[in-house]
C-alpha atoms as a PDB file:
ATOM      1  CA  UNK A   1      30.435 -34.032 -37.287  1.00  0.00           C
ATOM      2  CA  UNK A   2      33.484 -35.424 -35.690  1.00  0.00           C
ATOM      3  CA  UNK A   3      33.501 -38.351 -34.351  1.00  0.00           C
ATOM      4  CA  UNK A   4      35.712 -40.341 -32.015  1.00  0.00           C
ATOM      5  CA  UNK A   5      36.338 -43.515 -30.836  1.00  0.00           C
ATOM      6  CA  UNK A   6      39.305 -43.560 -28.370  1.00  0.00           C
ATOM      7  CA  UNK A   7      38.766 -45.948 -25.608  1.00  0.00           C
ATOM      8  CA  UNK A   8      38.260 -48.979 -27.713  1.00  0.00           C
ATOM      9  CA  UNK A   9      34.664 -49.923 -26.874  1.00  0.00           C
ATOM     10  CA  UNK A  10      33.136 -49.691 -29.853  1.00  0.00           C
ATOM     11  CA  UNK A  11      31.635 -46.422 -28.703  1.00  0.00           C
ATOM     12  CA  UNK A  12      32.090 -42.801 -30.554  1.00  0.00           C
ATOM     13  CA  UNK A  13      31.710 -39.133 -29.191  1.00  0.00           C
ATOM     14  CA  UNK A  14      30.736 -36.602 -30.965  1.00  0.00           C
ATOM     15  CA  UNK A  15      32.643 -33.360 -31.097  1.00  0.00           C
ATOM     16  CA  UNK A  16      30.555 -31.098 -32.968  1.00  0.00           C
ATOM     17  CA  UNK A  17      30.965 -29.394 -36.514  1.00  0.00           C
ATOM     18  CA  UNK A  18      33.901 -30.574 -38.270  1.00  0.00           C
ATOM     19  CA  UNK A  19      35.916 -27.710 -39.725  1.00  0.00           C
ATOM     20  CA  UNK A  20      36.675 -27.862 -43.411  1.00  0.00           C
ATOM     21  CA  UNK A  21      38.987 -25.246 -43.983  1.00  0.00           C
ATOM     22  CA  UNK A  22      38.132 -21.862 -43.614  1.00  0.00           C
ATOM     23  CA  UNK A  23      34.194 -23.127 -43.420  1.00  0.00           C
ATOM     24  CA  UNK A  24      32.460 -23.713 -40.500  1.00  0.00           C
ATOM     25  CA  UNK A  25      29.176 -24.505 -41.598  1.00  0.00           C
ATOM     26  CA  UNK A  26      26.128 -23.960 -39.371  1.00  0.00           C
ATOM     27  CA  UNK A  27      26.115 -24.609 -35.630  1.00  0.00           C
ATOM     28  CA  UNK A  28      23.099 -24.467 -32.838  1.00  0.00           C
ATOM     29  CA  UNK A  29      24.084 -22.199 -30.277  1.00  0.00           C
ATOM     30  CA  UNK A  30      21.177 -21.916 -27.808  1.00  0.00           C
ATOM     31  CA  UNK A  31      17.466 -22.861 -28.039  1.00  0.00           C
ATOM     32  CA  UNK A  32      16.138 -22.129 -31.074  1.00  0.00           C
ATOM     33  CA  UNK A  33      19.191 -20.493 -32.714  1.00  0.00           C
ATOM     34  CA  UNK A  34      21.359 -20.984 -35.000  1.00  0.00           C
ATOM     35  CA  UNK A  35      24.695 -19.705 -36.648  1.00  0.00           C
ATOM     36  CA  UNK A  36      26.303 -20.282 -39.503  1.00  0.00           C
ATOM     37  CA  UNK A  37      29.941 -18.833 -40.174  1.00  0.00           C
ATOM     38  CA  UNK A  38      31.309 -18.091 -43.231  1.00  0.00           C
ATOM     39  CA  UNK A  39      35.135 -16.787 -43.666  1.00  0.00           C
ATOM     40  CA  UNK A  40      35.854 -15.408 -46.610  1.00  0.00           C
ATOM     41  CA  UNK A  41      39.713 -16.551 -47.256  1.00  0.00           C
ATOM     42  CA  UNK A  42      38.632 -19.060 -50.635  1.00  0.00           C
ATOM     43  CA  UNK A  43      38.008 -22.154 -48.709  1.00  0.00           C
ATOM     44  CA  UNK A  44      34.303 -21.264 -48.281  1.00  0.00           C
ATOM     45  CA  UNK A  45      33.949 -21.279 -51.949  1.00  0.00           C
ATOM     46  CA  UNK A  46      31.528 -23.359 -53.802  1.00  0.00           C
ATOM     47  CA  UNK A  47      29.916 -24.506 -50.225  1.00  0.00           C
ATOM     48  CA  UNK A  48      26.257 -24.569 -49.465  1.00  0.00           C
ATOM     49  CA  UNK A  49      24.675 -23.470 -46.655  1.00  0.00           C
ATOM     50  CA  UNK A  50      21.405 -24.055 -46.429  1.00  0.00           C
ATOM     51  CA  UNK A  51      18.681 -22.297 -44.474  1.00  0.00           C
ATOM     52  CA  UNK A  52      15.730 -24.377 -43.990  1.00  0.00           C
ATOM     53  CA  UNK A  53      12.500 -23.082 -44.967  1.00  0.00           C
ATOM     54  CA  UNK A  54      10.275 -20.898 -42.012  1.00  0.00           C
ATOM     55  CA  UNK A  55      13.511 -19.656 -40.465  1.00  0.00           C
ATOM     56  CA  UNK A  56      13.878 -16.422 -39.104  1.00  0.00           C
ATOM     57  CA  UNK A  57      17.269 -14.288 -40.086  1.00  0.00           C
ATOM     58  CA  UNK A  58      17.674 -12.159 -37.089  1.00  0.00           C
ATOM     59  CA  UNK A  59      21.187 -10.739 -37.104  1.00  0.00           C
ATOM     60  CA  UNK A  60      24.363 -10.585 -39.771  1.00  0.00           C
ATOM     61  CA  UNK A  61      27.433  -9.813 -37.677  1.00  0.00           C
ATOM     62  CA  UNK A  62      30.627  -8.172 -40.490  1.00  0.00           C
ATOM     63  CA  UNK A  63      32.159  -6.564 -37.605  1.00  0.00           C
ATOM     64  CA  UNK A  64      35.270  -9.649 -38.283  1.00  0.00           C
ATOM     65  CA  UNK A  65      34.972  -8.723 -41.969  1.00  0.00           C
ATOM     66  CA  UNK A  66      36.165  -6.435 -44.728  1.00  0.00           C
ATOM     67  CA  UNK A  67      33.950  -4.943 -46.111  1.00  0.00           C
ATOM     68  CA  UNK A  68      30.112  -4.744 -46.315  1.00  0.00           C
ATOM     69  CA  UNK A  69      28.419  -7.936 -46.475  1.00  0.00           C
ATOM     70  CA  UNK A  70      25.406  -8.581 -49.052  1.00  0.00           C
ATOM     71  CA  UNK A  71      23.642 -11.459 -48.042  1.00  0.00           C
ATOM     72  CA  UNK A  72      20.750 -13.225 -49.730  1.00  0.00           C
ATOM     73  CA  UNK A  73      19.033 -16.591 -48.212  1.00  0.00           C
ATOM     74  CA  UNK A  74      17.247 -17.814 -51.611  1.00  0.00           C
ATOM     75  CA  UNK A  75      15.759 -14.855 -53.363  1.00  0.00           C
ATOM     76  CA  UNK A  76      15.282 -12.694 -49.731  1.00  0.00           C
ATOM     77  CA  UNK A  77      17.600 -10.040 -48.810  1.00  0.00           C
ATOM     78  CA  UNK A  78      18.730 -10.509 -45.361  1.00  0.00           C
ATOM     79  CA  UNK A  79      21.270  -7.571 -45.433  1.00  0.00           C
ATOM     80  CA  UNK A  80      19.398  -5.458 -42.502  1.00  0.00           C
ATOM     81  CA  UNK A  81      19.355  -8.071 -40.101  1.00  0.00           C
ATOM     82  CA  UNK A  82      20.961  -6.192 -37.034  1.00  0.00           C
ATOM     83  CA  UNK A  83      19.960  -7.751 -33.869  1.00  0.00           C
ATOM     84  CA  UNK A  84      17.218  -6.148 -33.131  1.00  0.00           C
ATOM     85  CA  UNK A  85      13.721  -7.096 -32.667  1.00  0.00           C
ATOM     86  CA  UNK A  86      12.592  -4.393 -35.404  1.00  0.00           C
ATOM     87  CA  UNK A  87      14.653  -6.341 -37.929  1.00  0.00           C
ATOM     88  CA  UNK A  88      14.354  -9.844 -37.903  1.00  0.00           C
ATOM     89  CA  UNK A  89      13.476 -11.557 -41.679  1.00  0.00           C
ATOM     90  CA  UNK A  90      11.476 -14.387 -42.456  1.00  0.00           C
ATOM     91  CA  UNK A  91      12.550 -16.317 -45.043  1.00  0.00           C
ATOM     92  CA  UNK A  92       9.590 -18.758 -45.854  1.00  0.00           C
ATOM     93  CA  UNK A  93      11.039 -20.643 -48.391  1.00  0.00           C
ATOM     94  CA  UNK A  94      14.673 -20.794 -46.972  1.00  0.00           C
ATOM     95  CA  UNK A  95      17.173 -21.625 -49.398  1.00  0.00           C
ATOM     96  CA  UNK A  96      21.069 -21.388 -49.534  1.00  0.00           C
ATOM     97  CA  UNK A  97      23.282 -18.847 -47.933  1.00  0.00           C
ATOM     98  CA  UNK A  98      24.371 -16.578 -50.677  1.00  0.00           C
ATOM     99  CA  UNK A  99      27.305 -13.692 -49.502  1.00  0.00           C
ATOM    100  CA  UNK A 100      29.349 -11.240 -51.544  1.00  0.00           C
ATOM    101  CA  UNK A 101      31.160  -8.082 -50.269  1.00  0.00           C
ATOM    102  CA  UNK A 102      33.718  -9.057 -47.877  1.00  0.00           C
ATOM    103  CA  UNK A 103      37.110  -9.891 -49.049  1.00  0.00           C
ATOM    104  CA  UNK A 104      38.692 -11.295 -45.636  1.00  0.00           C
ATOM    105  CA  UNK A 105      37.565 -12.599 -42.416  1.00  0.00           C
ATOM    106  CA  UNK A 106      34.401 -13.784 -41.375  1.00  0.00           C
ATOM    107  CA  UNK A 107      30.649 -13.004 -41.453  1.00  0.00           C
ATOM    108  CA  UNK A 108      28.083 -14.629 -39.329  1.00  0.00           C
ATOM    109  CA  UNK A 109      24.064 -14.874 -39.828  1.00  0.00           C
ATOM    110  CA  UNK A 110      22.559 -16.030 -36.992  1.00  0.00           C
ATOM    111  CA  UNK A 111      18.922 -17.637 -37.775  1.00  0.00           C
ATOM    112  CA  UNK A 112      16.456 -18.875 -35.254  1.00  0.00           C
ATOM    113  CA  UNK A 113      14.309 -22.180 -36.667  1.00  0.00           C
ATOM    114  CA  UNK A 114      12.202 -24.867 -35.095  1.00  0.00           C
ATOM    115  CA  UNK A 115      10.100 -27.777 -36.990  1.00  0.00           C
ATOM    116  CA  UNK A 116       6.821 -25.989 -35.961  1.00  0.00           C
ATOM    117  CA  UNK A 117       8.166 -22.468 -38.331  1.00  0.00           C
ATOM    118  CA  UNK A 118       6.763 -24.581 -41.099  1.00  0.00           C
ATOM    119  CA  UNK A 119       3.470 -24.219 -41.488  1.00  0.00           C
END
């Protein structure tokens, strides 16, 4: 995260996810859900995301990509992930965020997790 400390009191705010590039890493957006952004212009190379273990996958959003995404968290396929409540994956072993397919812009897999998904 970034951190500041601007008012010379010895005390730092945070300001969220640092941005490395063209990765943003993984962000909580509301309750129980998470997002993690990937853009696919070669600064998201050779960086890990990692899903924790008992998460749910419950929607890959290419629509700011080109191309198809193929997504994997760990060994699970997490391609059909749509949105809907017909489609959400469990991936009980989590693992990292592994993408191929898209050859600009950005994909994002949004995953809902909480310390009581592992059992």
């Amino acid at each position: 995260m970034s951190f500041e400390n601007s008012a010379g009191l010895g005390v730092s705010a945070s300001y969220g996810t640092r941005k490395v590039g063209g990765f943003d890493g993984v962000k909580k957006t509301a309750g129980l859900t998470y997002e993690a952004v990937v853009n696919f212009d070669g600064d998201s190379l050779g960086k890990n995301v990692i899903v924790p273990a008992g998460a749910v996958v419950t929607n890959v959003k290419s629509d700011f990509a080109t191309g198809t995404p193929i997504a994997f968290v760990g060994a699970v396929s997490i391609d059909a992930a749509d949105g809907s409540a017909g489609t959400r994956i469990p991936v009980p072993l989590g693992g990292a965020l592994a993408m191929t397919g898209p050859t600009a812009g950005s994909v994002i897999v949004e995953y809902e997790f909480t310390a009581a998904s592992v059992v």
